[in-house]
N, C-alpha and C. Protein backbone atom coordinates (compact mmCIF):
# COMPACT_ATOMS: atom_id res chain seq x y z
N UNK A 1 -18.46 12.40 26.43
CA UNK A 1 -18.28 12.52 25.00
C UNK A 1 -19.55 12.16 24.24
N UNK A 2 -20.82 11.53 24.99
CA UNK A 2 -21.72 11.18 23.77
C UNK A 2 -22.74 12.62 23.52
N UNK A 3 -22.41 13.85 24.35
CA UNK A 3 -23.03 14.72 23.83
C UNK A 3 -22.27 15.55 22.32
N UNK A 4 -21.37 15.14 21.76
CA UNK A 4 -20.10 15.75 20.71
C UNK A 4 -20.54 14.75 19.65
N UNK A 5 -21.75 14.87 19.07
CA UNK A 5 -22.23 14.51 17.44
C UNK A 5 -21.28 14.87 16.51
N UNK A 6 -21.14 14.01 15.44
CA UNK A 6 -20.78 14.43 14.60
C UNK A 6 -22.15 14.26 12.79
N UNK A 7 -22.41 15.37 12.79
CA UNK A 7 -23.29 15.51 11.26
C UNK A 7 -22.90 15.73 9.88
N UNK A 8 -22.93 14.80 9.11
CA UNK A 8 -22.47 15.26 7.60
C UNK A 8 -23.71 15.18 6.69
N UNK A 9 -23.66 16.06 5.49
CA UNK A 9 -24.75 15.91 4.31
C UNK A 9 -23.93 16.12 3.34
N UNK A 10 -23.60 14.95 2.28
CA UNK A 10 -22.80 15.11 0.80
C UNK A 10 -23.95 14.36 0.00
N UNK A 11 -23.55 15.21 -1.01
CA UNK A 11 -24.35 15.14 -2.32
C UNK A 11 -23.11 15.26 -3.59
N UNK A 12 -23.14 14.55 -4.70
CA UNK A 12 -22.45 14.19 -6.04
C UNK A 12 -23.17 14.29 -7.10
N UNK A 13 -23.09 14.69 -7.95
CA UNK A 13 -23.81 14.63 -9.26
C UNK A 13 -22.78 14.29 -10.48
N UNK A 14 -22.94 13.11 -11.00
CA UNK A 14 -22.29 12.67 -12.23
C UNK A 14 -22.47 13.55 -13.84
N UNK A 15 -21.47 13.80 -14.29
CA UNK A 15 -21.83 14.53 -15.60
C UNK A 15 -20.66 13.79 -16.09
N UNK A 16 -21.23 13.17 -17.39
CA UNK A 16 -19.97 12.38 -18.11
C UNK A 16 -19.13 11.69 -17.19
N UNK A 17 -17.80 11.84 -17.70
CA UNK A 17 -16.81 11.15 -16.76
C UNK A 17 -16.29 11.95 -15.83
N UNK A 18 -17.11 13.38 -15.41
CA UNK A 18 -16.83 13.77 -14.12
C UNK A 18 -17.89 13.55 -13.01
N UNK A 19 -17.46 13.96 -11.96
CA UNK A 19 -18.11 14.10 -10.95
C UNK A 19 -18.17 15.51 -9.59
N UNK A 20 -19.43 15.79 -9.74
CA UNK A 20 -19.08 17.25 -8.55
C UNK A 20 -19.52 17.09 -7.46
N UNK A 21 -19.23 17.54 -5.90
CA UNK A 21 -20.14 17.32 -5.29
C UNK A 21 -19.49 18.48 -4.45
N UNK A 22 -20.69 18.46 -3.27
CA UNK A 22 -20.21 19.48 -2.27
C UNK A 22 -21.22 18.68 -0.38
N UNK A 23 -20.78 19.20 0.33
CA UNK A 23 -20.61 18.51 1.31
C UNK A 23 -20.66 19.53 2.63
N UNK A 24 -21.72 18.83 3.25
CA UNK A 24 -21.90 20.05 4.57
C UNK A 24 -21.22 19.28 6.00
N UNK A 25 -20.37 19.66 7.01
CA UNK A 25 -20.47 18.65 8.42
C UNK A 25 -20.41 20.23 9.45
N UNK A 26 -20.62 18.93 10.44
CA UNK A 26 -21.10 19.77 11.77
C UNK A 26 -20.13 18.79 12.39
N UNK A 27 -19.46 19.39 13.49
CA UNK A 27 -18.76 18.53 14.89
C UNK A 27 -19.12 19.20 15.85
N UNK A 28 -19.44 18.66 17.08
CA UNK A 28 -19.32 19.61 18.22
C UNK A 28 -20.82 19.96 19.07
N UNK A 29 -20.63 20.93 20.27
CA UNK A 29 -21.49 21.01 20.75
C UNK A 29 -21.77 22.88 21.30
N UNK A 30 -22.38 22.81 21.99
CA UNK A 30 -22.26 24.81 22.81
C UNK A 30 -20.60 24.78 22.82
N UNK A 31 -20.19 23.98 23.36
CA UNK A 31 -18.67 24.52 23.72
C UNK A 31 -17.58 24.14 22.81
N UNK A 32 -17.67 23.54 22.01
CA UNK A 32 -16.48 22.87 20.68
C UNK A 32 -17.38 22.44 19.59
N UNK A 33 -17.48 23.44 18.48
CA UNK A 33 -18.04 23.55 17.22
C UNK A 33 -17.18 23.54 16.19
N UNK A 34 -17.44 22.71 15.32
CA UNK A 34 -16.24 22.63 14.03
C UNK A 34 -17.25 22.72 13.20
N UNK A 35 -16.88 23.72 12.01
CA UNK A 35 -18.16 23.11 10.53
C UNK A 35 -17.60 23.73 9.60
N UNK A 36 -17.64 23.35 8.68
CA UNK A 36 -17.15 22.79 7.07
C UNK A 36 -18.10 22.75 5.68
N UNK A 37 -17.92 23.30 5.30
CA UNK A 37 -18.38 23.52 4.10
C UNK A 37 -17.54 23.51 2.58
N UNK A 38 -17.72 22.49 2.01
CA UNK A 38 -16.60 21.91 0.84
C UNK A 38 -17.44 21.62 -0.30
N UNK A 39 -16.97 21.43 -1.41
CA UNK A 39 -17.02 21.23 -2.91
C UNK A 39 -15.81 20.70 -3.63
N UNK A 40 -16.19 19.42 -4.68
CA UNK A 40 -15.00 19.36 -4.93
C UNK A 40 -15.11 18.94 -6.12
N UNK A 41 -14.25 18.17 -7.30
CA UNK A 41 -15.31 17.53 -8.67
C UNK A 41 -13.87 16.63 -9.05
N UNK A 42 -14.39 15.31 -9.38
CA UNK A 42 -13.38 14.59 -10.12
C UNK A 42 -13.57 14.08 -11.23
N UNK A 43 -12.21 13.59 -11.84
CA UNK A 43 -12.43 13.11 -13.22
C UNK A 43 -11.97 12.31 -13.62
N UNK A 44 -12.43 11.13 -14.61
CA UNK A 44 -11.79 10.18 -15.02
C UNK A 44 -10.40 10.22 -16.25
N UNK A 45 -9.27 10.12 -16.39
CA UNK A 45 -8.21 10.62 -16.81
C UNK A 45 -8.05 9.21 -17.82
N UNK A 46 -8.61 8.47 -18.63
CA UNK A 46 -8.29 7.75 -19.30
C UNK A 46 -9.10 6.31 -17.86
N UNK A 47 -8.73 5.31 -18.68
CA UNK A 47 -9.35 4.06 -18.07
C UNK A 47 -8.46 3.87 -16.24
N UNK A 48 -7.51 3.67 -16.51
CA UNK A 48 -6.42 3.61 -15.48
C UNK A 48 -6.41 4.59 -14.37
N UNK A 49 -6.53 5.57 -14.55
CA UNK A 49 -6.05 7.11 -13.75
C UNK A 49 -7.51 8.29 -13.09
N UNK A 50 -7.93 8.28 -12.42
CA UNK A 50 -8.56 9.24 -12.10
C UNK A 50 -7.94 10.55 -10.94
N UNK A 51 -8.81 11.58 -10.89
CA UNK A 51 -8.28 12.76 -10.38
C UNK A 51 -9.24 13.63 -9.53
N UNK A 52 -8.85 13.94 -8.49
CA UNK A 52 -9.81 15.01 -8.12
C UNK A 52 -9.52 16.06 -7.08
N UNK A 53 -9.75 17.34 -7.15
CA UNK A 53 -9.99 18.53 -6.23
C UNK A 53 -11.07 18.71 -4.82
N UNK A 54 -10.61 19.71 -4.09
CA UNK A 54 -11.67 19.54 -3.09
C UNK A 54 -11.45 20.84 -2.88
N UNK A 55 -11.98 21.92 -2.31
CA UNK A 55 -12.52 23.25 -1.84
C UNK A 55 -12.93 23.81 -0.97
N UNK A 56 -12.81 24.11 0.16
CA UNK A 56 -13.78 24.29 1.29
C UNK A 56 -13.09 25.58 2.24
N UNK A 57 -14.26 25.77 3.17
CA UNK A 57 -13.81 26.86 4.70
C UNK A 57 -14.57 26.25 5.98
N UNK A 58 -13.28 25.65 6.91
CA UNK A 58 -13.77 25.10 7.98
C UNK A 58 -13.36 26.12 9.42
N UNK A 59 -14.49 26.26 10.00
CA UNK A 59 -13.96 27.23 11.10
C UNK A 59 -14.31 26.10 12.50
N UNK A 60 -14.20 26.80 13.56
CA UNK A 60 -13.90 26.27 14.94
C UNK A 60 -14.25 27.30 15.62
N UNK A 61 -15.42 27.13 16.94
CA UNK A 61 -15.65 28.04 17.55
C UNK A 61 -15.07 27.35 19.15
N UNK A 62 -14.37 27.35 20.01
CA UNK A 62 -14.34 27.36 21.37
C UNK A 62 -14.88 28.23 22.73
N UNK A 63 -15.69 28.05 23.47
CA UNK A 63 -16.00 28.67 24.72
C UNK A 63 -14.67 29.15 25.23
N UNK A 64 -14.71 30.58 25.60
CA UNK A 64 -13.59 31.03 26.38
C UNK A 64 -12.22 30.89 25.19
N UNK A 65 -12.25 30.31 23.99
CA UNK A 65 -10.88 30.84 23.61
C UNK A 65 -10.95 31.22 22.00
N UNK A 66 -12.21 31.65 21.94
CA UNK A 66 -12.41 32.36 20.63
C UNK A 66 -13.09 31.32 19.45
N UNK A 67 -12.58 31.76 18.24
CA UNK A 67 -13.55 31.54 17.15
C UNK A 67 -12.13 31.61 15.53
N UNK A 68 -11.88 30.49 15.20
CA UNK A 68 -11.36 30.84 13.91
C UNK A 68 -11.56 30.29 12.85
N UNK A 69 -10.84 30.09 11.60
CA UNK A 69 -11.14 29.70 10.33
C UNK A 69 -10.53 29.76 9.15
N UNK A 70 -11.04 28.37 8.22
CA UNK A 70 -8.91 28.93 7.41
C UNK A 70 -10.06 28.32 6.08
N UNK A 71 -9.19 28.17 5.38
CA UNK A 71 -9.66 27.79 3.62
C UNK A 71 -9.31 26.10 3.52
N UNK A 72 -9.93 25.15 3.45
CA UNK A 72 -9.29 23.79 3.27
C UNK A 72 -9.18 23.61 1.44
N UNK A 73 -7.61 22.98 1.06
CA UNK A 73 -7.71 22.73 -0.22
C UNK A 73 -7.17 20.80 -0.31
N UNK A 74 -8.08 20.41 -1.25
CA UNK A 74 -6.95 19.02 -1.25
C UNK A 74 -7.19 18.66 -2.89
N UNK A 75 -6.11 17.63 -3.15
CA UNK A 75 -5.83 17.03 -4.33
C UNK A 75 -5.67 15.83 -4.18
N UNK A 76 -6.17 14.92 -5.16
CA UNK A 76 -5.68 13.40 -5.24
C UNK A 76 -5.51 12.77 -6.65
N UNK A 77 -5.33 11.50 -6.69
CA UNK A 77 -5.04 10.60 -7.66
C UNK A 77 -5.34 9.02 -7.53
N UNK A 78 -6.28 8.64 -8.28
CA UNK A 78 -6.03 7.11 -8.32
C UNK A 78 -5.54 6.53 -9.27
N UNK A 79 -4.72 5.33 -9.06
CA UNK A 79 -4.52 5.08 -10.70
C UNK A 79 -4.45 2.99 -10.26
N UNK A 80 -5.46 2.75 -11.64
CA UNK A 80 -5.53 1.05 -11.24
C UNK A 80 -4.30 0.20 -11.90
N UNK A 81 -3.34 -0.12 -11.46
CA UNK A 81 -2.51 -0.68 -11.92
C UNK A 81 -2.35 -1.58 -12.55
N UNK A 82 -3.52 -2.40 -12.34
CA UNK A 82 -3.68 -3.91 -13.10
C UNK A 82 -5.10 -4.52 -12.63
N UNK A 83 -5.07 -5.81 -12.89
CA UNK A 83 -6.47 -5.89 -12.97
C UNK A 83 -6.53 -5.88 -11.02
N UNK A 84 -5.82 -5.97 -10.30
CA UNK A 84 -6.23 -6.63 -8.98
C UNK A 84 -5.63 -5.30 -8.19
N UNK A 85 -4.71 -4.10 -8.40
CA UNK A 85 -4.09 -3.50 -7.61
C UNK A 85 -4.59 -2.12 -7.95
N UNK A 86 -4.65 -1.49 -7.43
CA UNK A 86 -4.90 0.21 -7.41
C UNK A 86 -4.01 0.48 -5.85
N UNK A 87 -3.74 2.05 -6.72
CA UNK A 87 -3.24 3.18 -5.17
C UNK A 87 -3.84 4.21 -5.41
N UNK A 88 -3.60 5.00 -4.47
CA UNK A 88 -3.95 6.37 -4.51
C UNK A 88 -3.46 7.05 -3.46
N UNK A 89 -3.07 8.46 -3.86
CA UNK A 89 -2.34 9.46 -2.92
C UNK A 89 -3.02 10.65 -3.08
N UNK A 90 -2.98 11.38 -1.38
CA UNK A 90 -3.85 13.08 -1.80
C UNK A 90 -3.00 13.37 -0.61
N UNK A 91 -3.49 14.59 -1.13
CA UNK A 91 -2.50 15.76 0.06
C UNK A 91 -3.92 16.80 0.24
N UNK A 92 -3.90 16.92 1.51
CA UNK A 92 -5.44 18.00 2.03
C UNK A 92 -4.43 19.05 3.06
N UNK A 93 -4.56 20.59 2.56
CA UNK A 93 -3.67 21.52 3.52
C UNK A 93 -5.31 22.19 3.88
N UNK A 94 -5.14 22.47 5.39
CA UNK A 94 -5.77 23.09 6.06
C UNK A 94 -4.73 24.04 6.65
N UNK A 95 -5.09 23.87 8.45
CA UNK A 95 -4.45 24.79 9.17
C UNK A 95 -2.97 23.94 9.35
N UNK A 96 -2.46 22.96 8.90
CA UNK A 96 -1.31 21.91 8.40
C UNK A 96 -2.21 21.20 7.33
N UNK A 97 -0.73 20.44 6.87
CA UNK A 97 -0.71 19.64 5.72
C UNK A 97 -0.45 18.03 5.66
N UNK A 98 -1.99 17.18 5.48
CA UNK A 98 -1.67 15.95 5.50
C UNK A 98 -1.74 15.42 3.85
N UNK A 99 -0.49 14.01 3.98
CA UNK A 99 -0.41 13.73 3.15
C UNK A 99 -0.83 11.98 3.25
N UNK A 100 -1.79 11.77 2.60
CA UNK A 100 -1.96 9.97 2.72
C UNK A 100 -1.70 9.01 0.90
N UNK A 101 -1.67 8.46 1.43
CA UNK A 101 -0.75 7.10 0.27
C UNK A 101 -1.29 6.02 0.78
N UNK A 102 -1.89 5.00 -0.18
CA UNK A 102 -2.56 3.42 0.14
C UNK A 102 -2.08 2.93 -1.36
N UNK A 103 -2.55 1.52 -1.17
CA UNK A 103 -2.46 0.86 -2.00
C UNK A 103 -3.80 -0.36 -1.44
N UNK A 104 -4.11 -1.44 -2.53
CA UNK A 104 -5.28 -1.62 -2.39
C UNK A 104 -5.26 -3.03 -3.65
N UNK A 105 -5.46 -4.71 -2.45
CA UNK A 105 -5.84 -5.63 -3.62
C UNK A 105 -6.78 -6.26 -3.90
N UNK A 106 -7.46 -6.37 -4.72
CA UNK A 106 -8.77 -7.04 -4.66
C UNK A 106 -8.61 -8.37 -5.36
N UNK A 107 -8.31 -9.30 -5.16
CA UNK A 107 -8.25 -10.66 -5.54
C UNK A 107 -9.36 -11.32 -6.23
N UNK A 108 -10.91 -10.49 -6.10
CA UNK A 108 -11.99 -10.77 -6.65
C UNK A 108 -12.84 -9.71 -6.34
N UNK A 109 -14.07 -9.88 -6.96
CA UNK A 109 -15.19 -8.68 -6.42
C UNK A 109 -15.89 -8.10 -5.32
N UNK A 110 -15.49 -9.24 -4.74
CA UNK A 110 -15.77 -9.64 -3.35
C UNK A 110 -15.15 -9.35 -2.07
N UNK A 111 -14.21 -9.35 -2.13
CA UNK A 111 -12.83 -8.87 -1.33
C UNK A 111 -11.60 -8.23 -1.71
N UNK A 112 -11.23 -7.01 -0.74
CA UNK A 112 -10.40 -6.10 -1.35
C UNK A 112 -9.66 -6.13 0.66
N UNK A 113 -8.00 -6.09 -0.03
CA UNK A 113 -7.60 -5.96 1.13
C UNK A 113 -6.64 -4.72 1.06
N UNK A 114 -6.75 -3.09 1.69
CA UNK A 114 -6.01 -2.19 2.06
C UNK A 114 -4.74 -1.73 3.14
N UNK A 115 -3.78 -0.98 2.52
CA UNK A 115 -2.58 -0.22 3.44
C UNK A 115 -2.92 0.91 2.87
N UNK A 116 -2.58 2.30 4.26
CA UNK A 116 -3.15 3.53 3.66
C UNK A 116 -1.84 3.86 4.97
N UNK A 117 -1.07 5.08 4.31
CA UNK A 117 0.15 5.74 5.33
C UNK A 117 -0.57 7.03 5.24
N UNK A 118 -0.19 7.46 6.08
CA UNK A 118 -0.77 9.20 6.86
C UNK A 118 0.73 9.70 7.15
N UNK A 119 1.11 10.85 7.07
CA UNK A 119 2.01 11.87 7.41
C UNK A 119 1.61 13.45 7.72
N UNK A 120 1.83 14.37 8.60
CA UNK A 120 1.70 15.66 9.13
C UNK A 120 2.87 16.15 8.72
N UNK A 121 3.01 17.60 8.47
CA UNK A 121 3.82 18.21 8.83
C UNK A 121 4.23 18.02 10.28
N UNK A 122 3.50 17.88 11.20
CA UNK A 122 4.12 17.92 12.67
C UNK A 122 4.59 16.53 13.07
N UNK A 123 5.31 15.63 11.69
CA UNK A 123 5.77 14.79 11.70
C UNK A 123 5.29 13.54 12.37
N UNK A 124 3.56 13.45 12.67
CA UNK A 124 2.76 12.42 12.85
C UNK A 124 2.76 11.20 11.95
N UNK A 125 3.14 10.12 12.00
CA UNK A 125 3.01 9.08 10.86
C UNK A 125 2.70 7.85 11.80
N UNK A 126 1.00 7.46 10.70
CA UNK A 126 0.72 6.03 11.29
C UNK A 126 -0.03 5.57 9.85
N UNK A 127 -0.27 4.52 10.10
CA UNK A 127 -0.97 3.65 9.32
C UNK A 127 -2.34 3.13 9.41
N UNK A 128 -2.95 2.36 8.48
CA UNK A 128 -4.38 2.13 8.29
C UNK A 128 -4.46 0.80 7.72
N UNK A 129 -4.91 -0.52 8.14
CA UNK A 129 -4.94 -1.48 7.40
C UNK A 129 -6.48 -2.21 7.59
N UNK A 130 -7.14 -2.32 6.70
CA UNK A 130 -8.10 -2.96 6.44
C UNK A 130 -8.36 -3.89 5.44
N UNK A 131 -9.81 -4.68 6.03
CA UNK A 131 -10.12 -5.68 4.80
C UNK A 131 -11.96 -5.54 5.33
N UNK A 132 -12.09 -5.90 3.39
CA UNK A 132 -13.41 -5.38 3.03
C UNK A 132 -13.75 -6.75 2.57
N UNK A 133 -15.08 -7.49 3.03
CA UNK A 133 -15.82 -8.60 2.40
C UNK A 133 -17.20 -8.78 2.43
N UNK A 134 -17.42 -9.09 1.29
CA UNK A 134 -18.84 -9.01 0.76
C UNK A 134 -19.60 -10.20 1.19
N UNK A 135 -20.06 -10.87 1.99
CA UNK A 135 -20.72 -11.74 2.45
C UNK A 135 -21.99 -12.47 1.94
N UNK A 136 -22.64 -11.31 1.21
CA UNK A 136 -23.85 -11.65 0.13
C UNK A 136 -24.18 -10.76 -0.20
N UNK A 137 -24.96 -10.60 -1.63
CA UNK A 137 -25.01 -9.59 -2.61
C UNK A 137 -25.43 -8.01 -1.97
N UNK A 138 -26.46 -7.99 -0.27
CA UNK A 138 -26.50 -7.28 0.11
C UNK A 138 -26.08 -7.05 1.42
N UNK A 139 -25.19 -7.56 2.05
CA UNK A 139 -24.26 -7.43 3.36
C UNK A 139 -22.79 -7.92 3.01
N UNK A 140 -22.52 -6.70 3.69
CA UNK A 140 -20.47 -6.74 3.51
C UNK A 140 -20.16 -6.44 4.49
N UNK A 141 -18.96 -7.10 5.26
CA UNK A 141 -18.49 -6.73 6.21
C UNK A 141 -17.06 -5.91 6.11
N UNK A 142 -16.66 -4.74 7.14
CA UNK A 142 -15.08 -3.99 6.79
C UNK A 142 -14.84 -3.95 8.55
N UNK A 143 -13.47 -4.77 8.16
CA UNK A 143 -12.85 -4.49 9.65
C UNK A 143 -11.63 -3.47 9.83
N UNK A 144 -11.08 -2.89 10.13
CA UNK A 144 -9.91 -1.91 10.29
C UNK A 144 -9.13 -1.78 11.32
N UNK A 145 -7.81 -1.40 11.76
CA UNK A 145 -7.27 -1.61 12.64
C UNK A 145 -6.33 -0.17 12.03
N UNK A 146 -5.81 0.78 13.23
CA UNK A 146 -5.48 1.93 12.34
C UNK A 146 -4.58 2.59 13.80
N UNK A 147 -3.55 3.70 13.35
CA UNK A 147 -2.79 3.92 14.66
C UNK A 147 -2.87 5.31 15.14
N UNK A 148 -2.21 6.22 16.05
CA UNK A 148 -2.45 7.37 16.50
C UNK A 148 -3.93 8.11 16.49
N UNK A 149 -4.19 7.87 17.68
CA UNK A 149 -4.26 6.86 18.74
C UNK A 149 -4.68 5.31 17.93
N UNK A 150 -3.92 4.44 18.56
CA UNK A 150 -4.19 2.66 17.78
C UNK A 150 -6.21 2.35 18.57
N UNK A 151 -7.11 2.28 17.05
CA UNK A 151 -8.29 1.51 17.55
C UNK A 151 -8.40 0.96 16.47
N UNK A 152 -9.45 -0.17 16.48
CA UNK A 152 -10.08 -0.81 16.02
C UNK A 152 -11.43 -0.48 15.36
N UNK A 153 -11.74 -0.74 14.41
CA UNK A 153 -12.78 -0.14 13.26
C UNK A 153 -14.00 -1.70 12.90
N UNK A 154 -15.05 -1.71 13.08
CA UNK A 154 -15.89 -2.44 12.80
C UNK A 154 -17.72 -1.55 11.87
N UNK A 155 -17.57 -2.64 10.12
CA UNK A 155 -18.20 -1.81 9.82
C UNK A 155 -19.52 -3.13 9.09
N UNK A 156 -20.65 -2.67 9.40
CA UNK A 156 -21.53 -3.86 8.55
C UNK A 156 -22.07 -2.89 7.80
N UNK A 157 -22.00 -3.11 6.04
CA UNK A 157 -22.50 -2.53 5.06
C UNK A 157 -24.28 -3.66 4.14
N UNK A 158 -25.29 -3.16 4.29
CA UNK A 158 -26.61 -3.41 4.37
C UNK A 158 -27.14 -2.49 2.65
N UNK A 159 -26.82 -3.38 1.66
CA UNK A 159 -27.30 -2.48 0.59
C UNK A 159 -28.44 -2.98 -0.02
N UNK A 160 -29.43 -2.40 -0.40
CA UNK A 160 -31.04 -2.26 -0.70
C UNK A 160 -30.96 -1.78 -2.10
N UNK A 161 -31.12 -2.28 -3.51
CA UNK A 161 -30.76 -1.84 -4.59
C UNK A 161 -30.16 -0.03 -4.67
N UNK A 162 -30.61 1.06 -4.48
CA UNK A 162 -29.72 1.97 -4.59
C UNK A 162 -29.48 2.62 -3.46
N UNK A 163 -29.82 1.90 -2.13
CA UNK A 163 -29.74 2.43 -0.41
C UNK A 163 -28.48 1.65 -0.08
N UNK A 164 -27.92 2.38 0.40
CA UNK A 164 -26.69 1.98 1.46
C UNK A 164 -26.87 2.12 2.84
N UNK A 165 -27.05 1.40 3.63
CA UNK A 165 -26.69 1.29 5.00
C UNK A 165 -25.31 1.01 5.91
N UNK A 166 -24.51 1.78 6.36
CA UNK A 166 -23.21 1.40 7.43
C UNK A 166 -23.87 1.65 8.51
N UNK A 167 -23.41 0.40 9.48
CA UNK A 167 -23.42 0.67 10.68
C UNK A 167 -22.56 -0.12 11.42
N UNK A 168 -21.88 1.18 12.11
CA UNK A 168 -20.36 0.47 12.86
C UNK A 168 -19.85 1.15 14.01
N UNK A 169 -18.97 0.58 14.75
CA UNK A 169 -18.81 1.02 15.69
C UNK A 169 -16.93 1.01 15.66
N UNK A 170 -16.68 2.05 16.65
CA UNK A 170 -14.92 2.21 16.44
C UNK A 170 -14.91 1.81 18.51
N UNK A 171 -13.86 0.60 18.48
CA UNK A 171 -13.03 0.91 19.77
C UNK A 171 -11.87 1.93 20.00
N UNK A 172 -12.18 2.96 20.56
CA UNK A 172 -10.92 4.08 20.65
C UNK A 172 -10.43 3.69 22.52
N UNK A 173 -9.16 4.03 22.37
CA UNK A 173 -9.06 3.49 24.19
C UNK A 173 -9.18 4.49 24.95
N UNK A 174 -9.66 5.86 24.21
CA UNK A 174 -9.81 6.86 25.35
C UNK A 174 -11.36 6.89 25.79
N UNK A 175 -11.79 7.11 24.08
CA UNK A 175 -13.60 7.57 24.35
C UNK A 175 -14.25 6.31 24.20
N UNK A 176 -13.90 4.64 24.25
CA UNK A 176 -14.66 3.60 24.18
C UNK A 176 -15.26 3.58 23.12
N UNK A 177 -16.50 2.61 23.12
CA UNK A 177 -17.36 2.23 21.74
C UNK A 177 -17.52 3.63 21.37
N UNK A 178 -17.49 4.42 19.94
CA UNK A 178 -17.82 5.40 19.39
C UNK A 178 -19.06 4.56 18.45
N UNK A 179 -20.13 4.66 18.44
CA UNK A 179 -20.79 3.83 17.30
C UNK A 179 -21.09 4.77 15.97
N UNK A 180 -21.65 4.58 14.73
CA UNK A 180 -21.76 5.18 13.67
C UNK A 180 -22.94 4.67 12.61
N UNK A 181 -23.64 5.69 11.79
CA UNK A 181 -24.39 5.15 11.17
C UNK A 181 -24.07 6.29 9.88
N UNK A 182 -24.18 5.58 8.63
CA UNK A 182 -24.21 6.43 7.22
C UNK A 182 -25.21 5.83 6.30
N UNK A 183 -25.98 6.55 5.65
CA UNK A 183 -27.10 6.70 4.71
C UNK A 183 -25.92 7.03 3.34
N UNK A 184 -26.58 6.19 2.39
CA UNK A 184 -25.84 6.67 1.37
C UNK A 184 -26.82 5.99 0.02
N UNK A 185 -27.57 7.32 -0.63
CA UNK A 185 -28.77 6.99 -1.64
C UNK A 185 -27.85 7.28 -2.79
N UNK A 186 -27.72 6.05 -4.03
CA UNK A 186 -26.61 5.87 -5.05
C UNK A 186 -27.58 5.60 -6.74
N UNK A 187 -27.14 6.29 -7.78
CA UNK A 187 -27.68 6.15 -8.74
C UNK A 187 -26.89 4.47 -8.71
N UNK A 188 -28.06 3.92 -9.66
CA UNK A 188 -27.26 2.37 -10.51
C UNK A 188 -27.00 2.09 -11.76
């Protein structure tokens, strides 16, 4: 499995209280290729409520069993409930239809603790629970624990006034350490 990269490039551009972006990934190798190409733009709906769309065509090429490709659409919602609670729910239909739901408390600026439910049409349902802590103004740590298949999520976040650094690694019990790295350059 460590020859099966996975590559993403997203880009956002803020205009007022929206936001657009569009988003390139790559999965795969000669023999299992996935790639994706999306756009999507959200908006702020009053103080409380935000909203957003997504757009895309992801195809799949396999050795020996062809080549296909469908239209991906999704929708979501956040809305902050109070000063310490927010949720949010989206539904993304591809070649099926997932639907996820979290909720989310942050007790301070510093720490935010998450539940996030997943559902399929093919009647898959697991869960997602994490906690996010900020350790010092530029290192945060996020641990996760999440099901089908059940692994473990380890994430150290490294921020440089408008540079983001993740670097983390997932225990999965089939494919072992998966490790990970994300770049993420942020207006302030």
């Amino acid at each position: 499995m460590r020859s099966v990269p996975l590559n993403a490039v997203a880009a956002m551009l803020p205009i007022r209280n929206m936001g657009i972006g569009m988003q390139v990934m790559q999965f795969g190798n000669q023999y299992w290729k996935e790639q994706e190409l999306s756009g999507g733009a959200g908006i702020r709906l009053g103080k409380p409520v935000q909203a957003g769309v997504q757009f895309g065509y992801r195809s799949k090429a396999v050795v020996q069993y062809g080549s296909s490709g469908q239209v991906v659409a999704g929708a979501g919602f956040r809305w902050k409930m109070g000063k310490r609670w927010t949720s949010a729910m989206q539904v993304i239909r591809s070649d099926y239809t997932q639907y996820f739901a979290g909720i989310g408390w942050q007790p301070s600026p510093d720490f935010l603790i998450s539940v996030e439910g997943t559902n399929t049409i093919h009647k898959d349902y697991y869960g997602t629970v994490q906690a996010l802590s900020r350790l010092a103004p530029a290192l945060a740590l996020q641990l996760a624990v999440t099901g089908l298949p059940a692994y473990l999520q380890t994430l150290v976040m490294i921020t440089i006034r408008q540079l983001r650094i993740d670097i983390g690694t997932a225990l999965h019990q089939q494919l072992g350490l998966t490790p990970s790295v994300t770049v993420v350059w942020q207006k302030q």
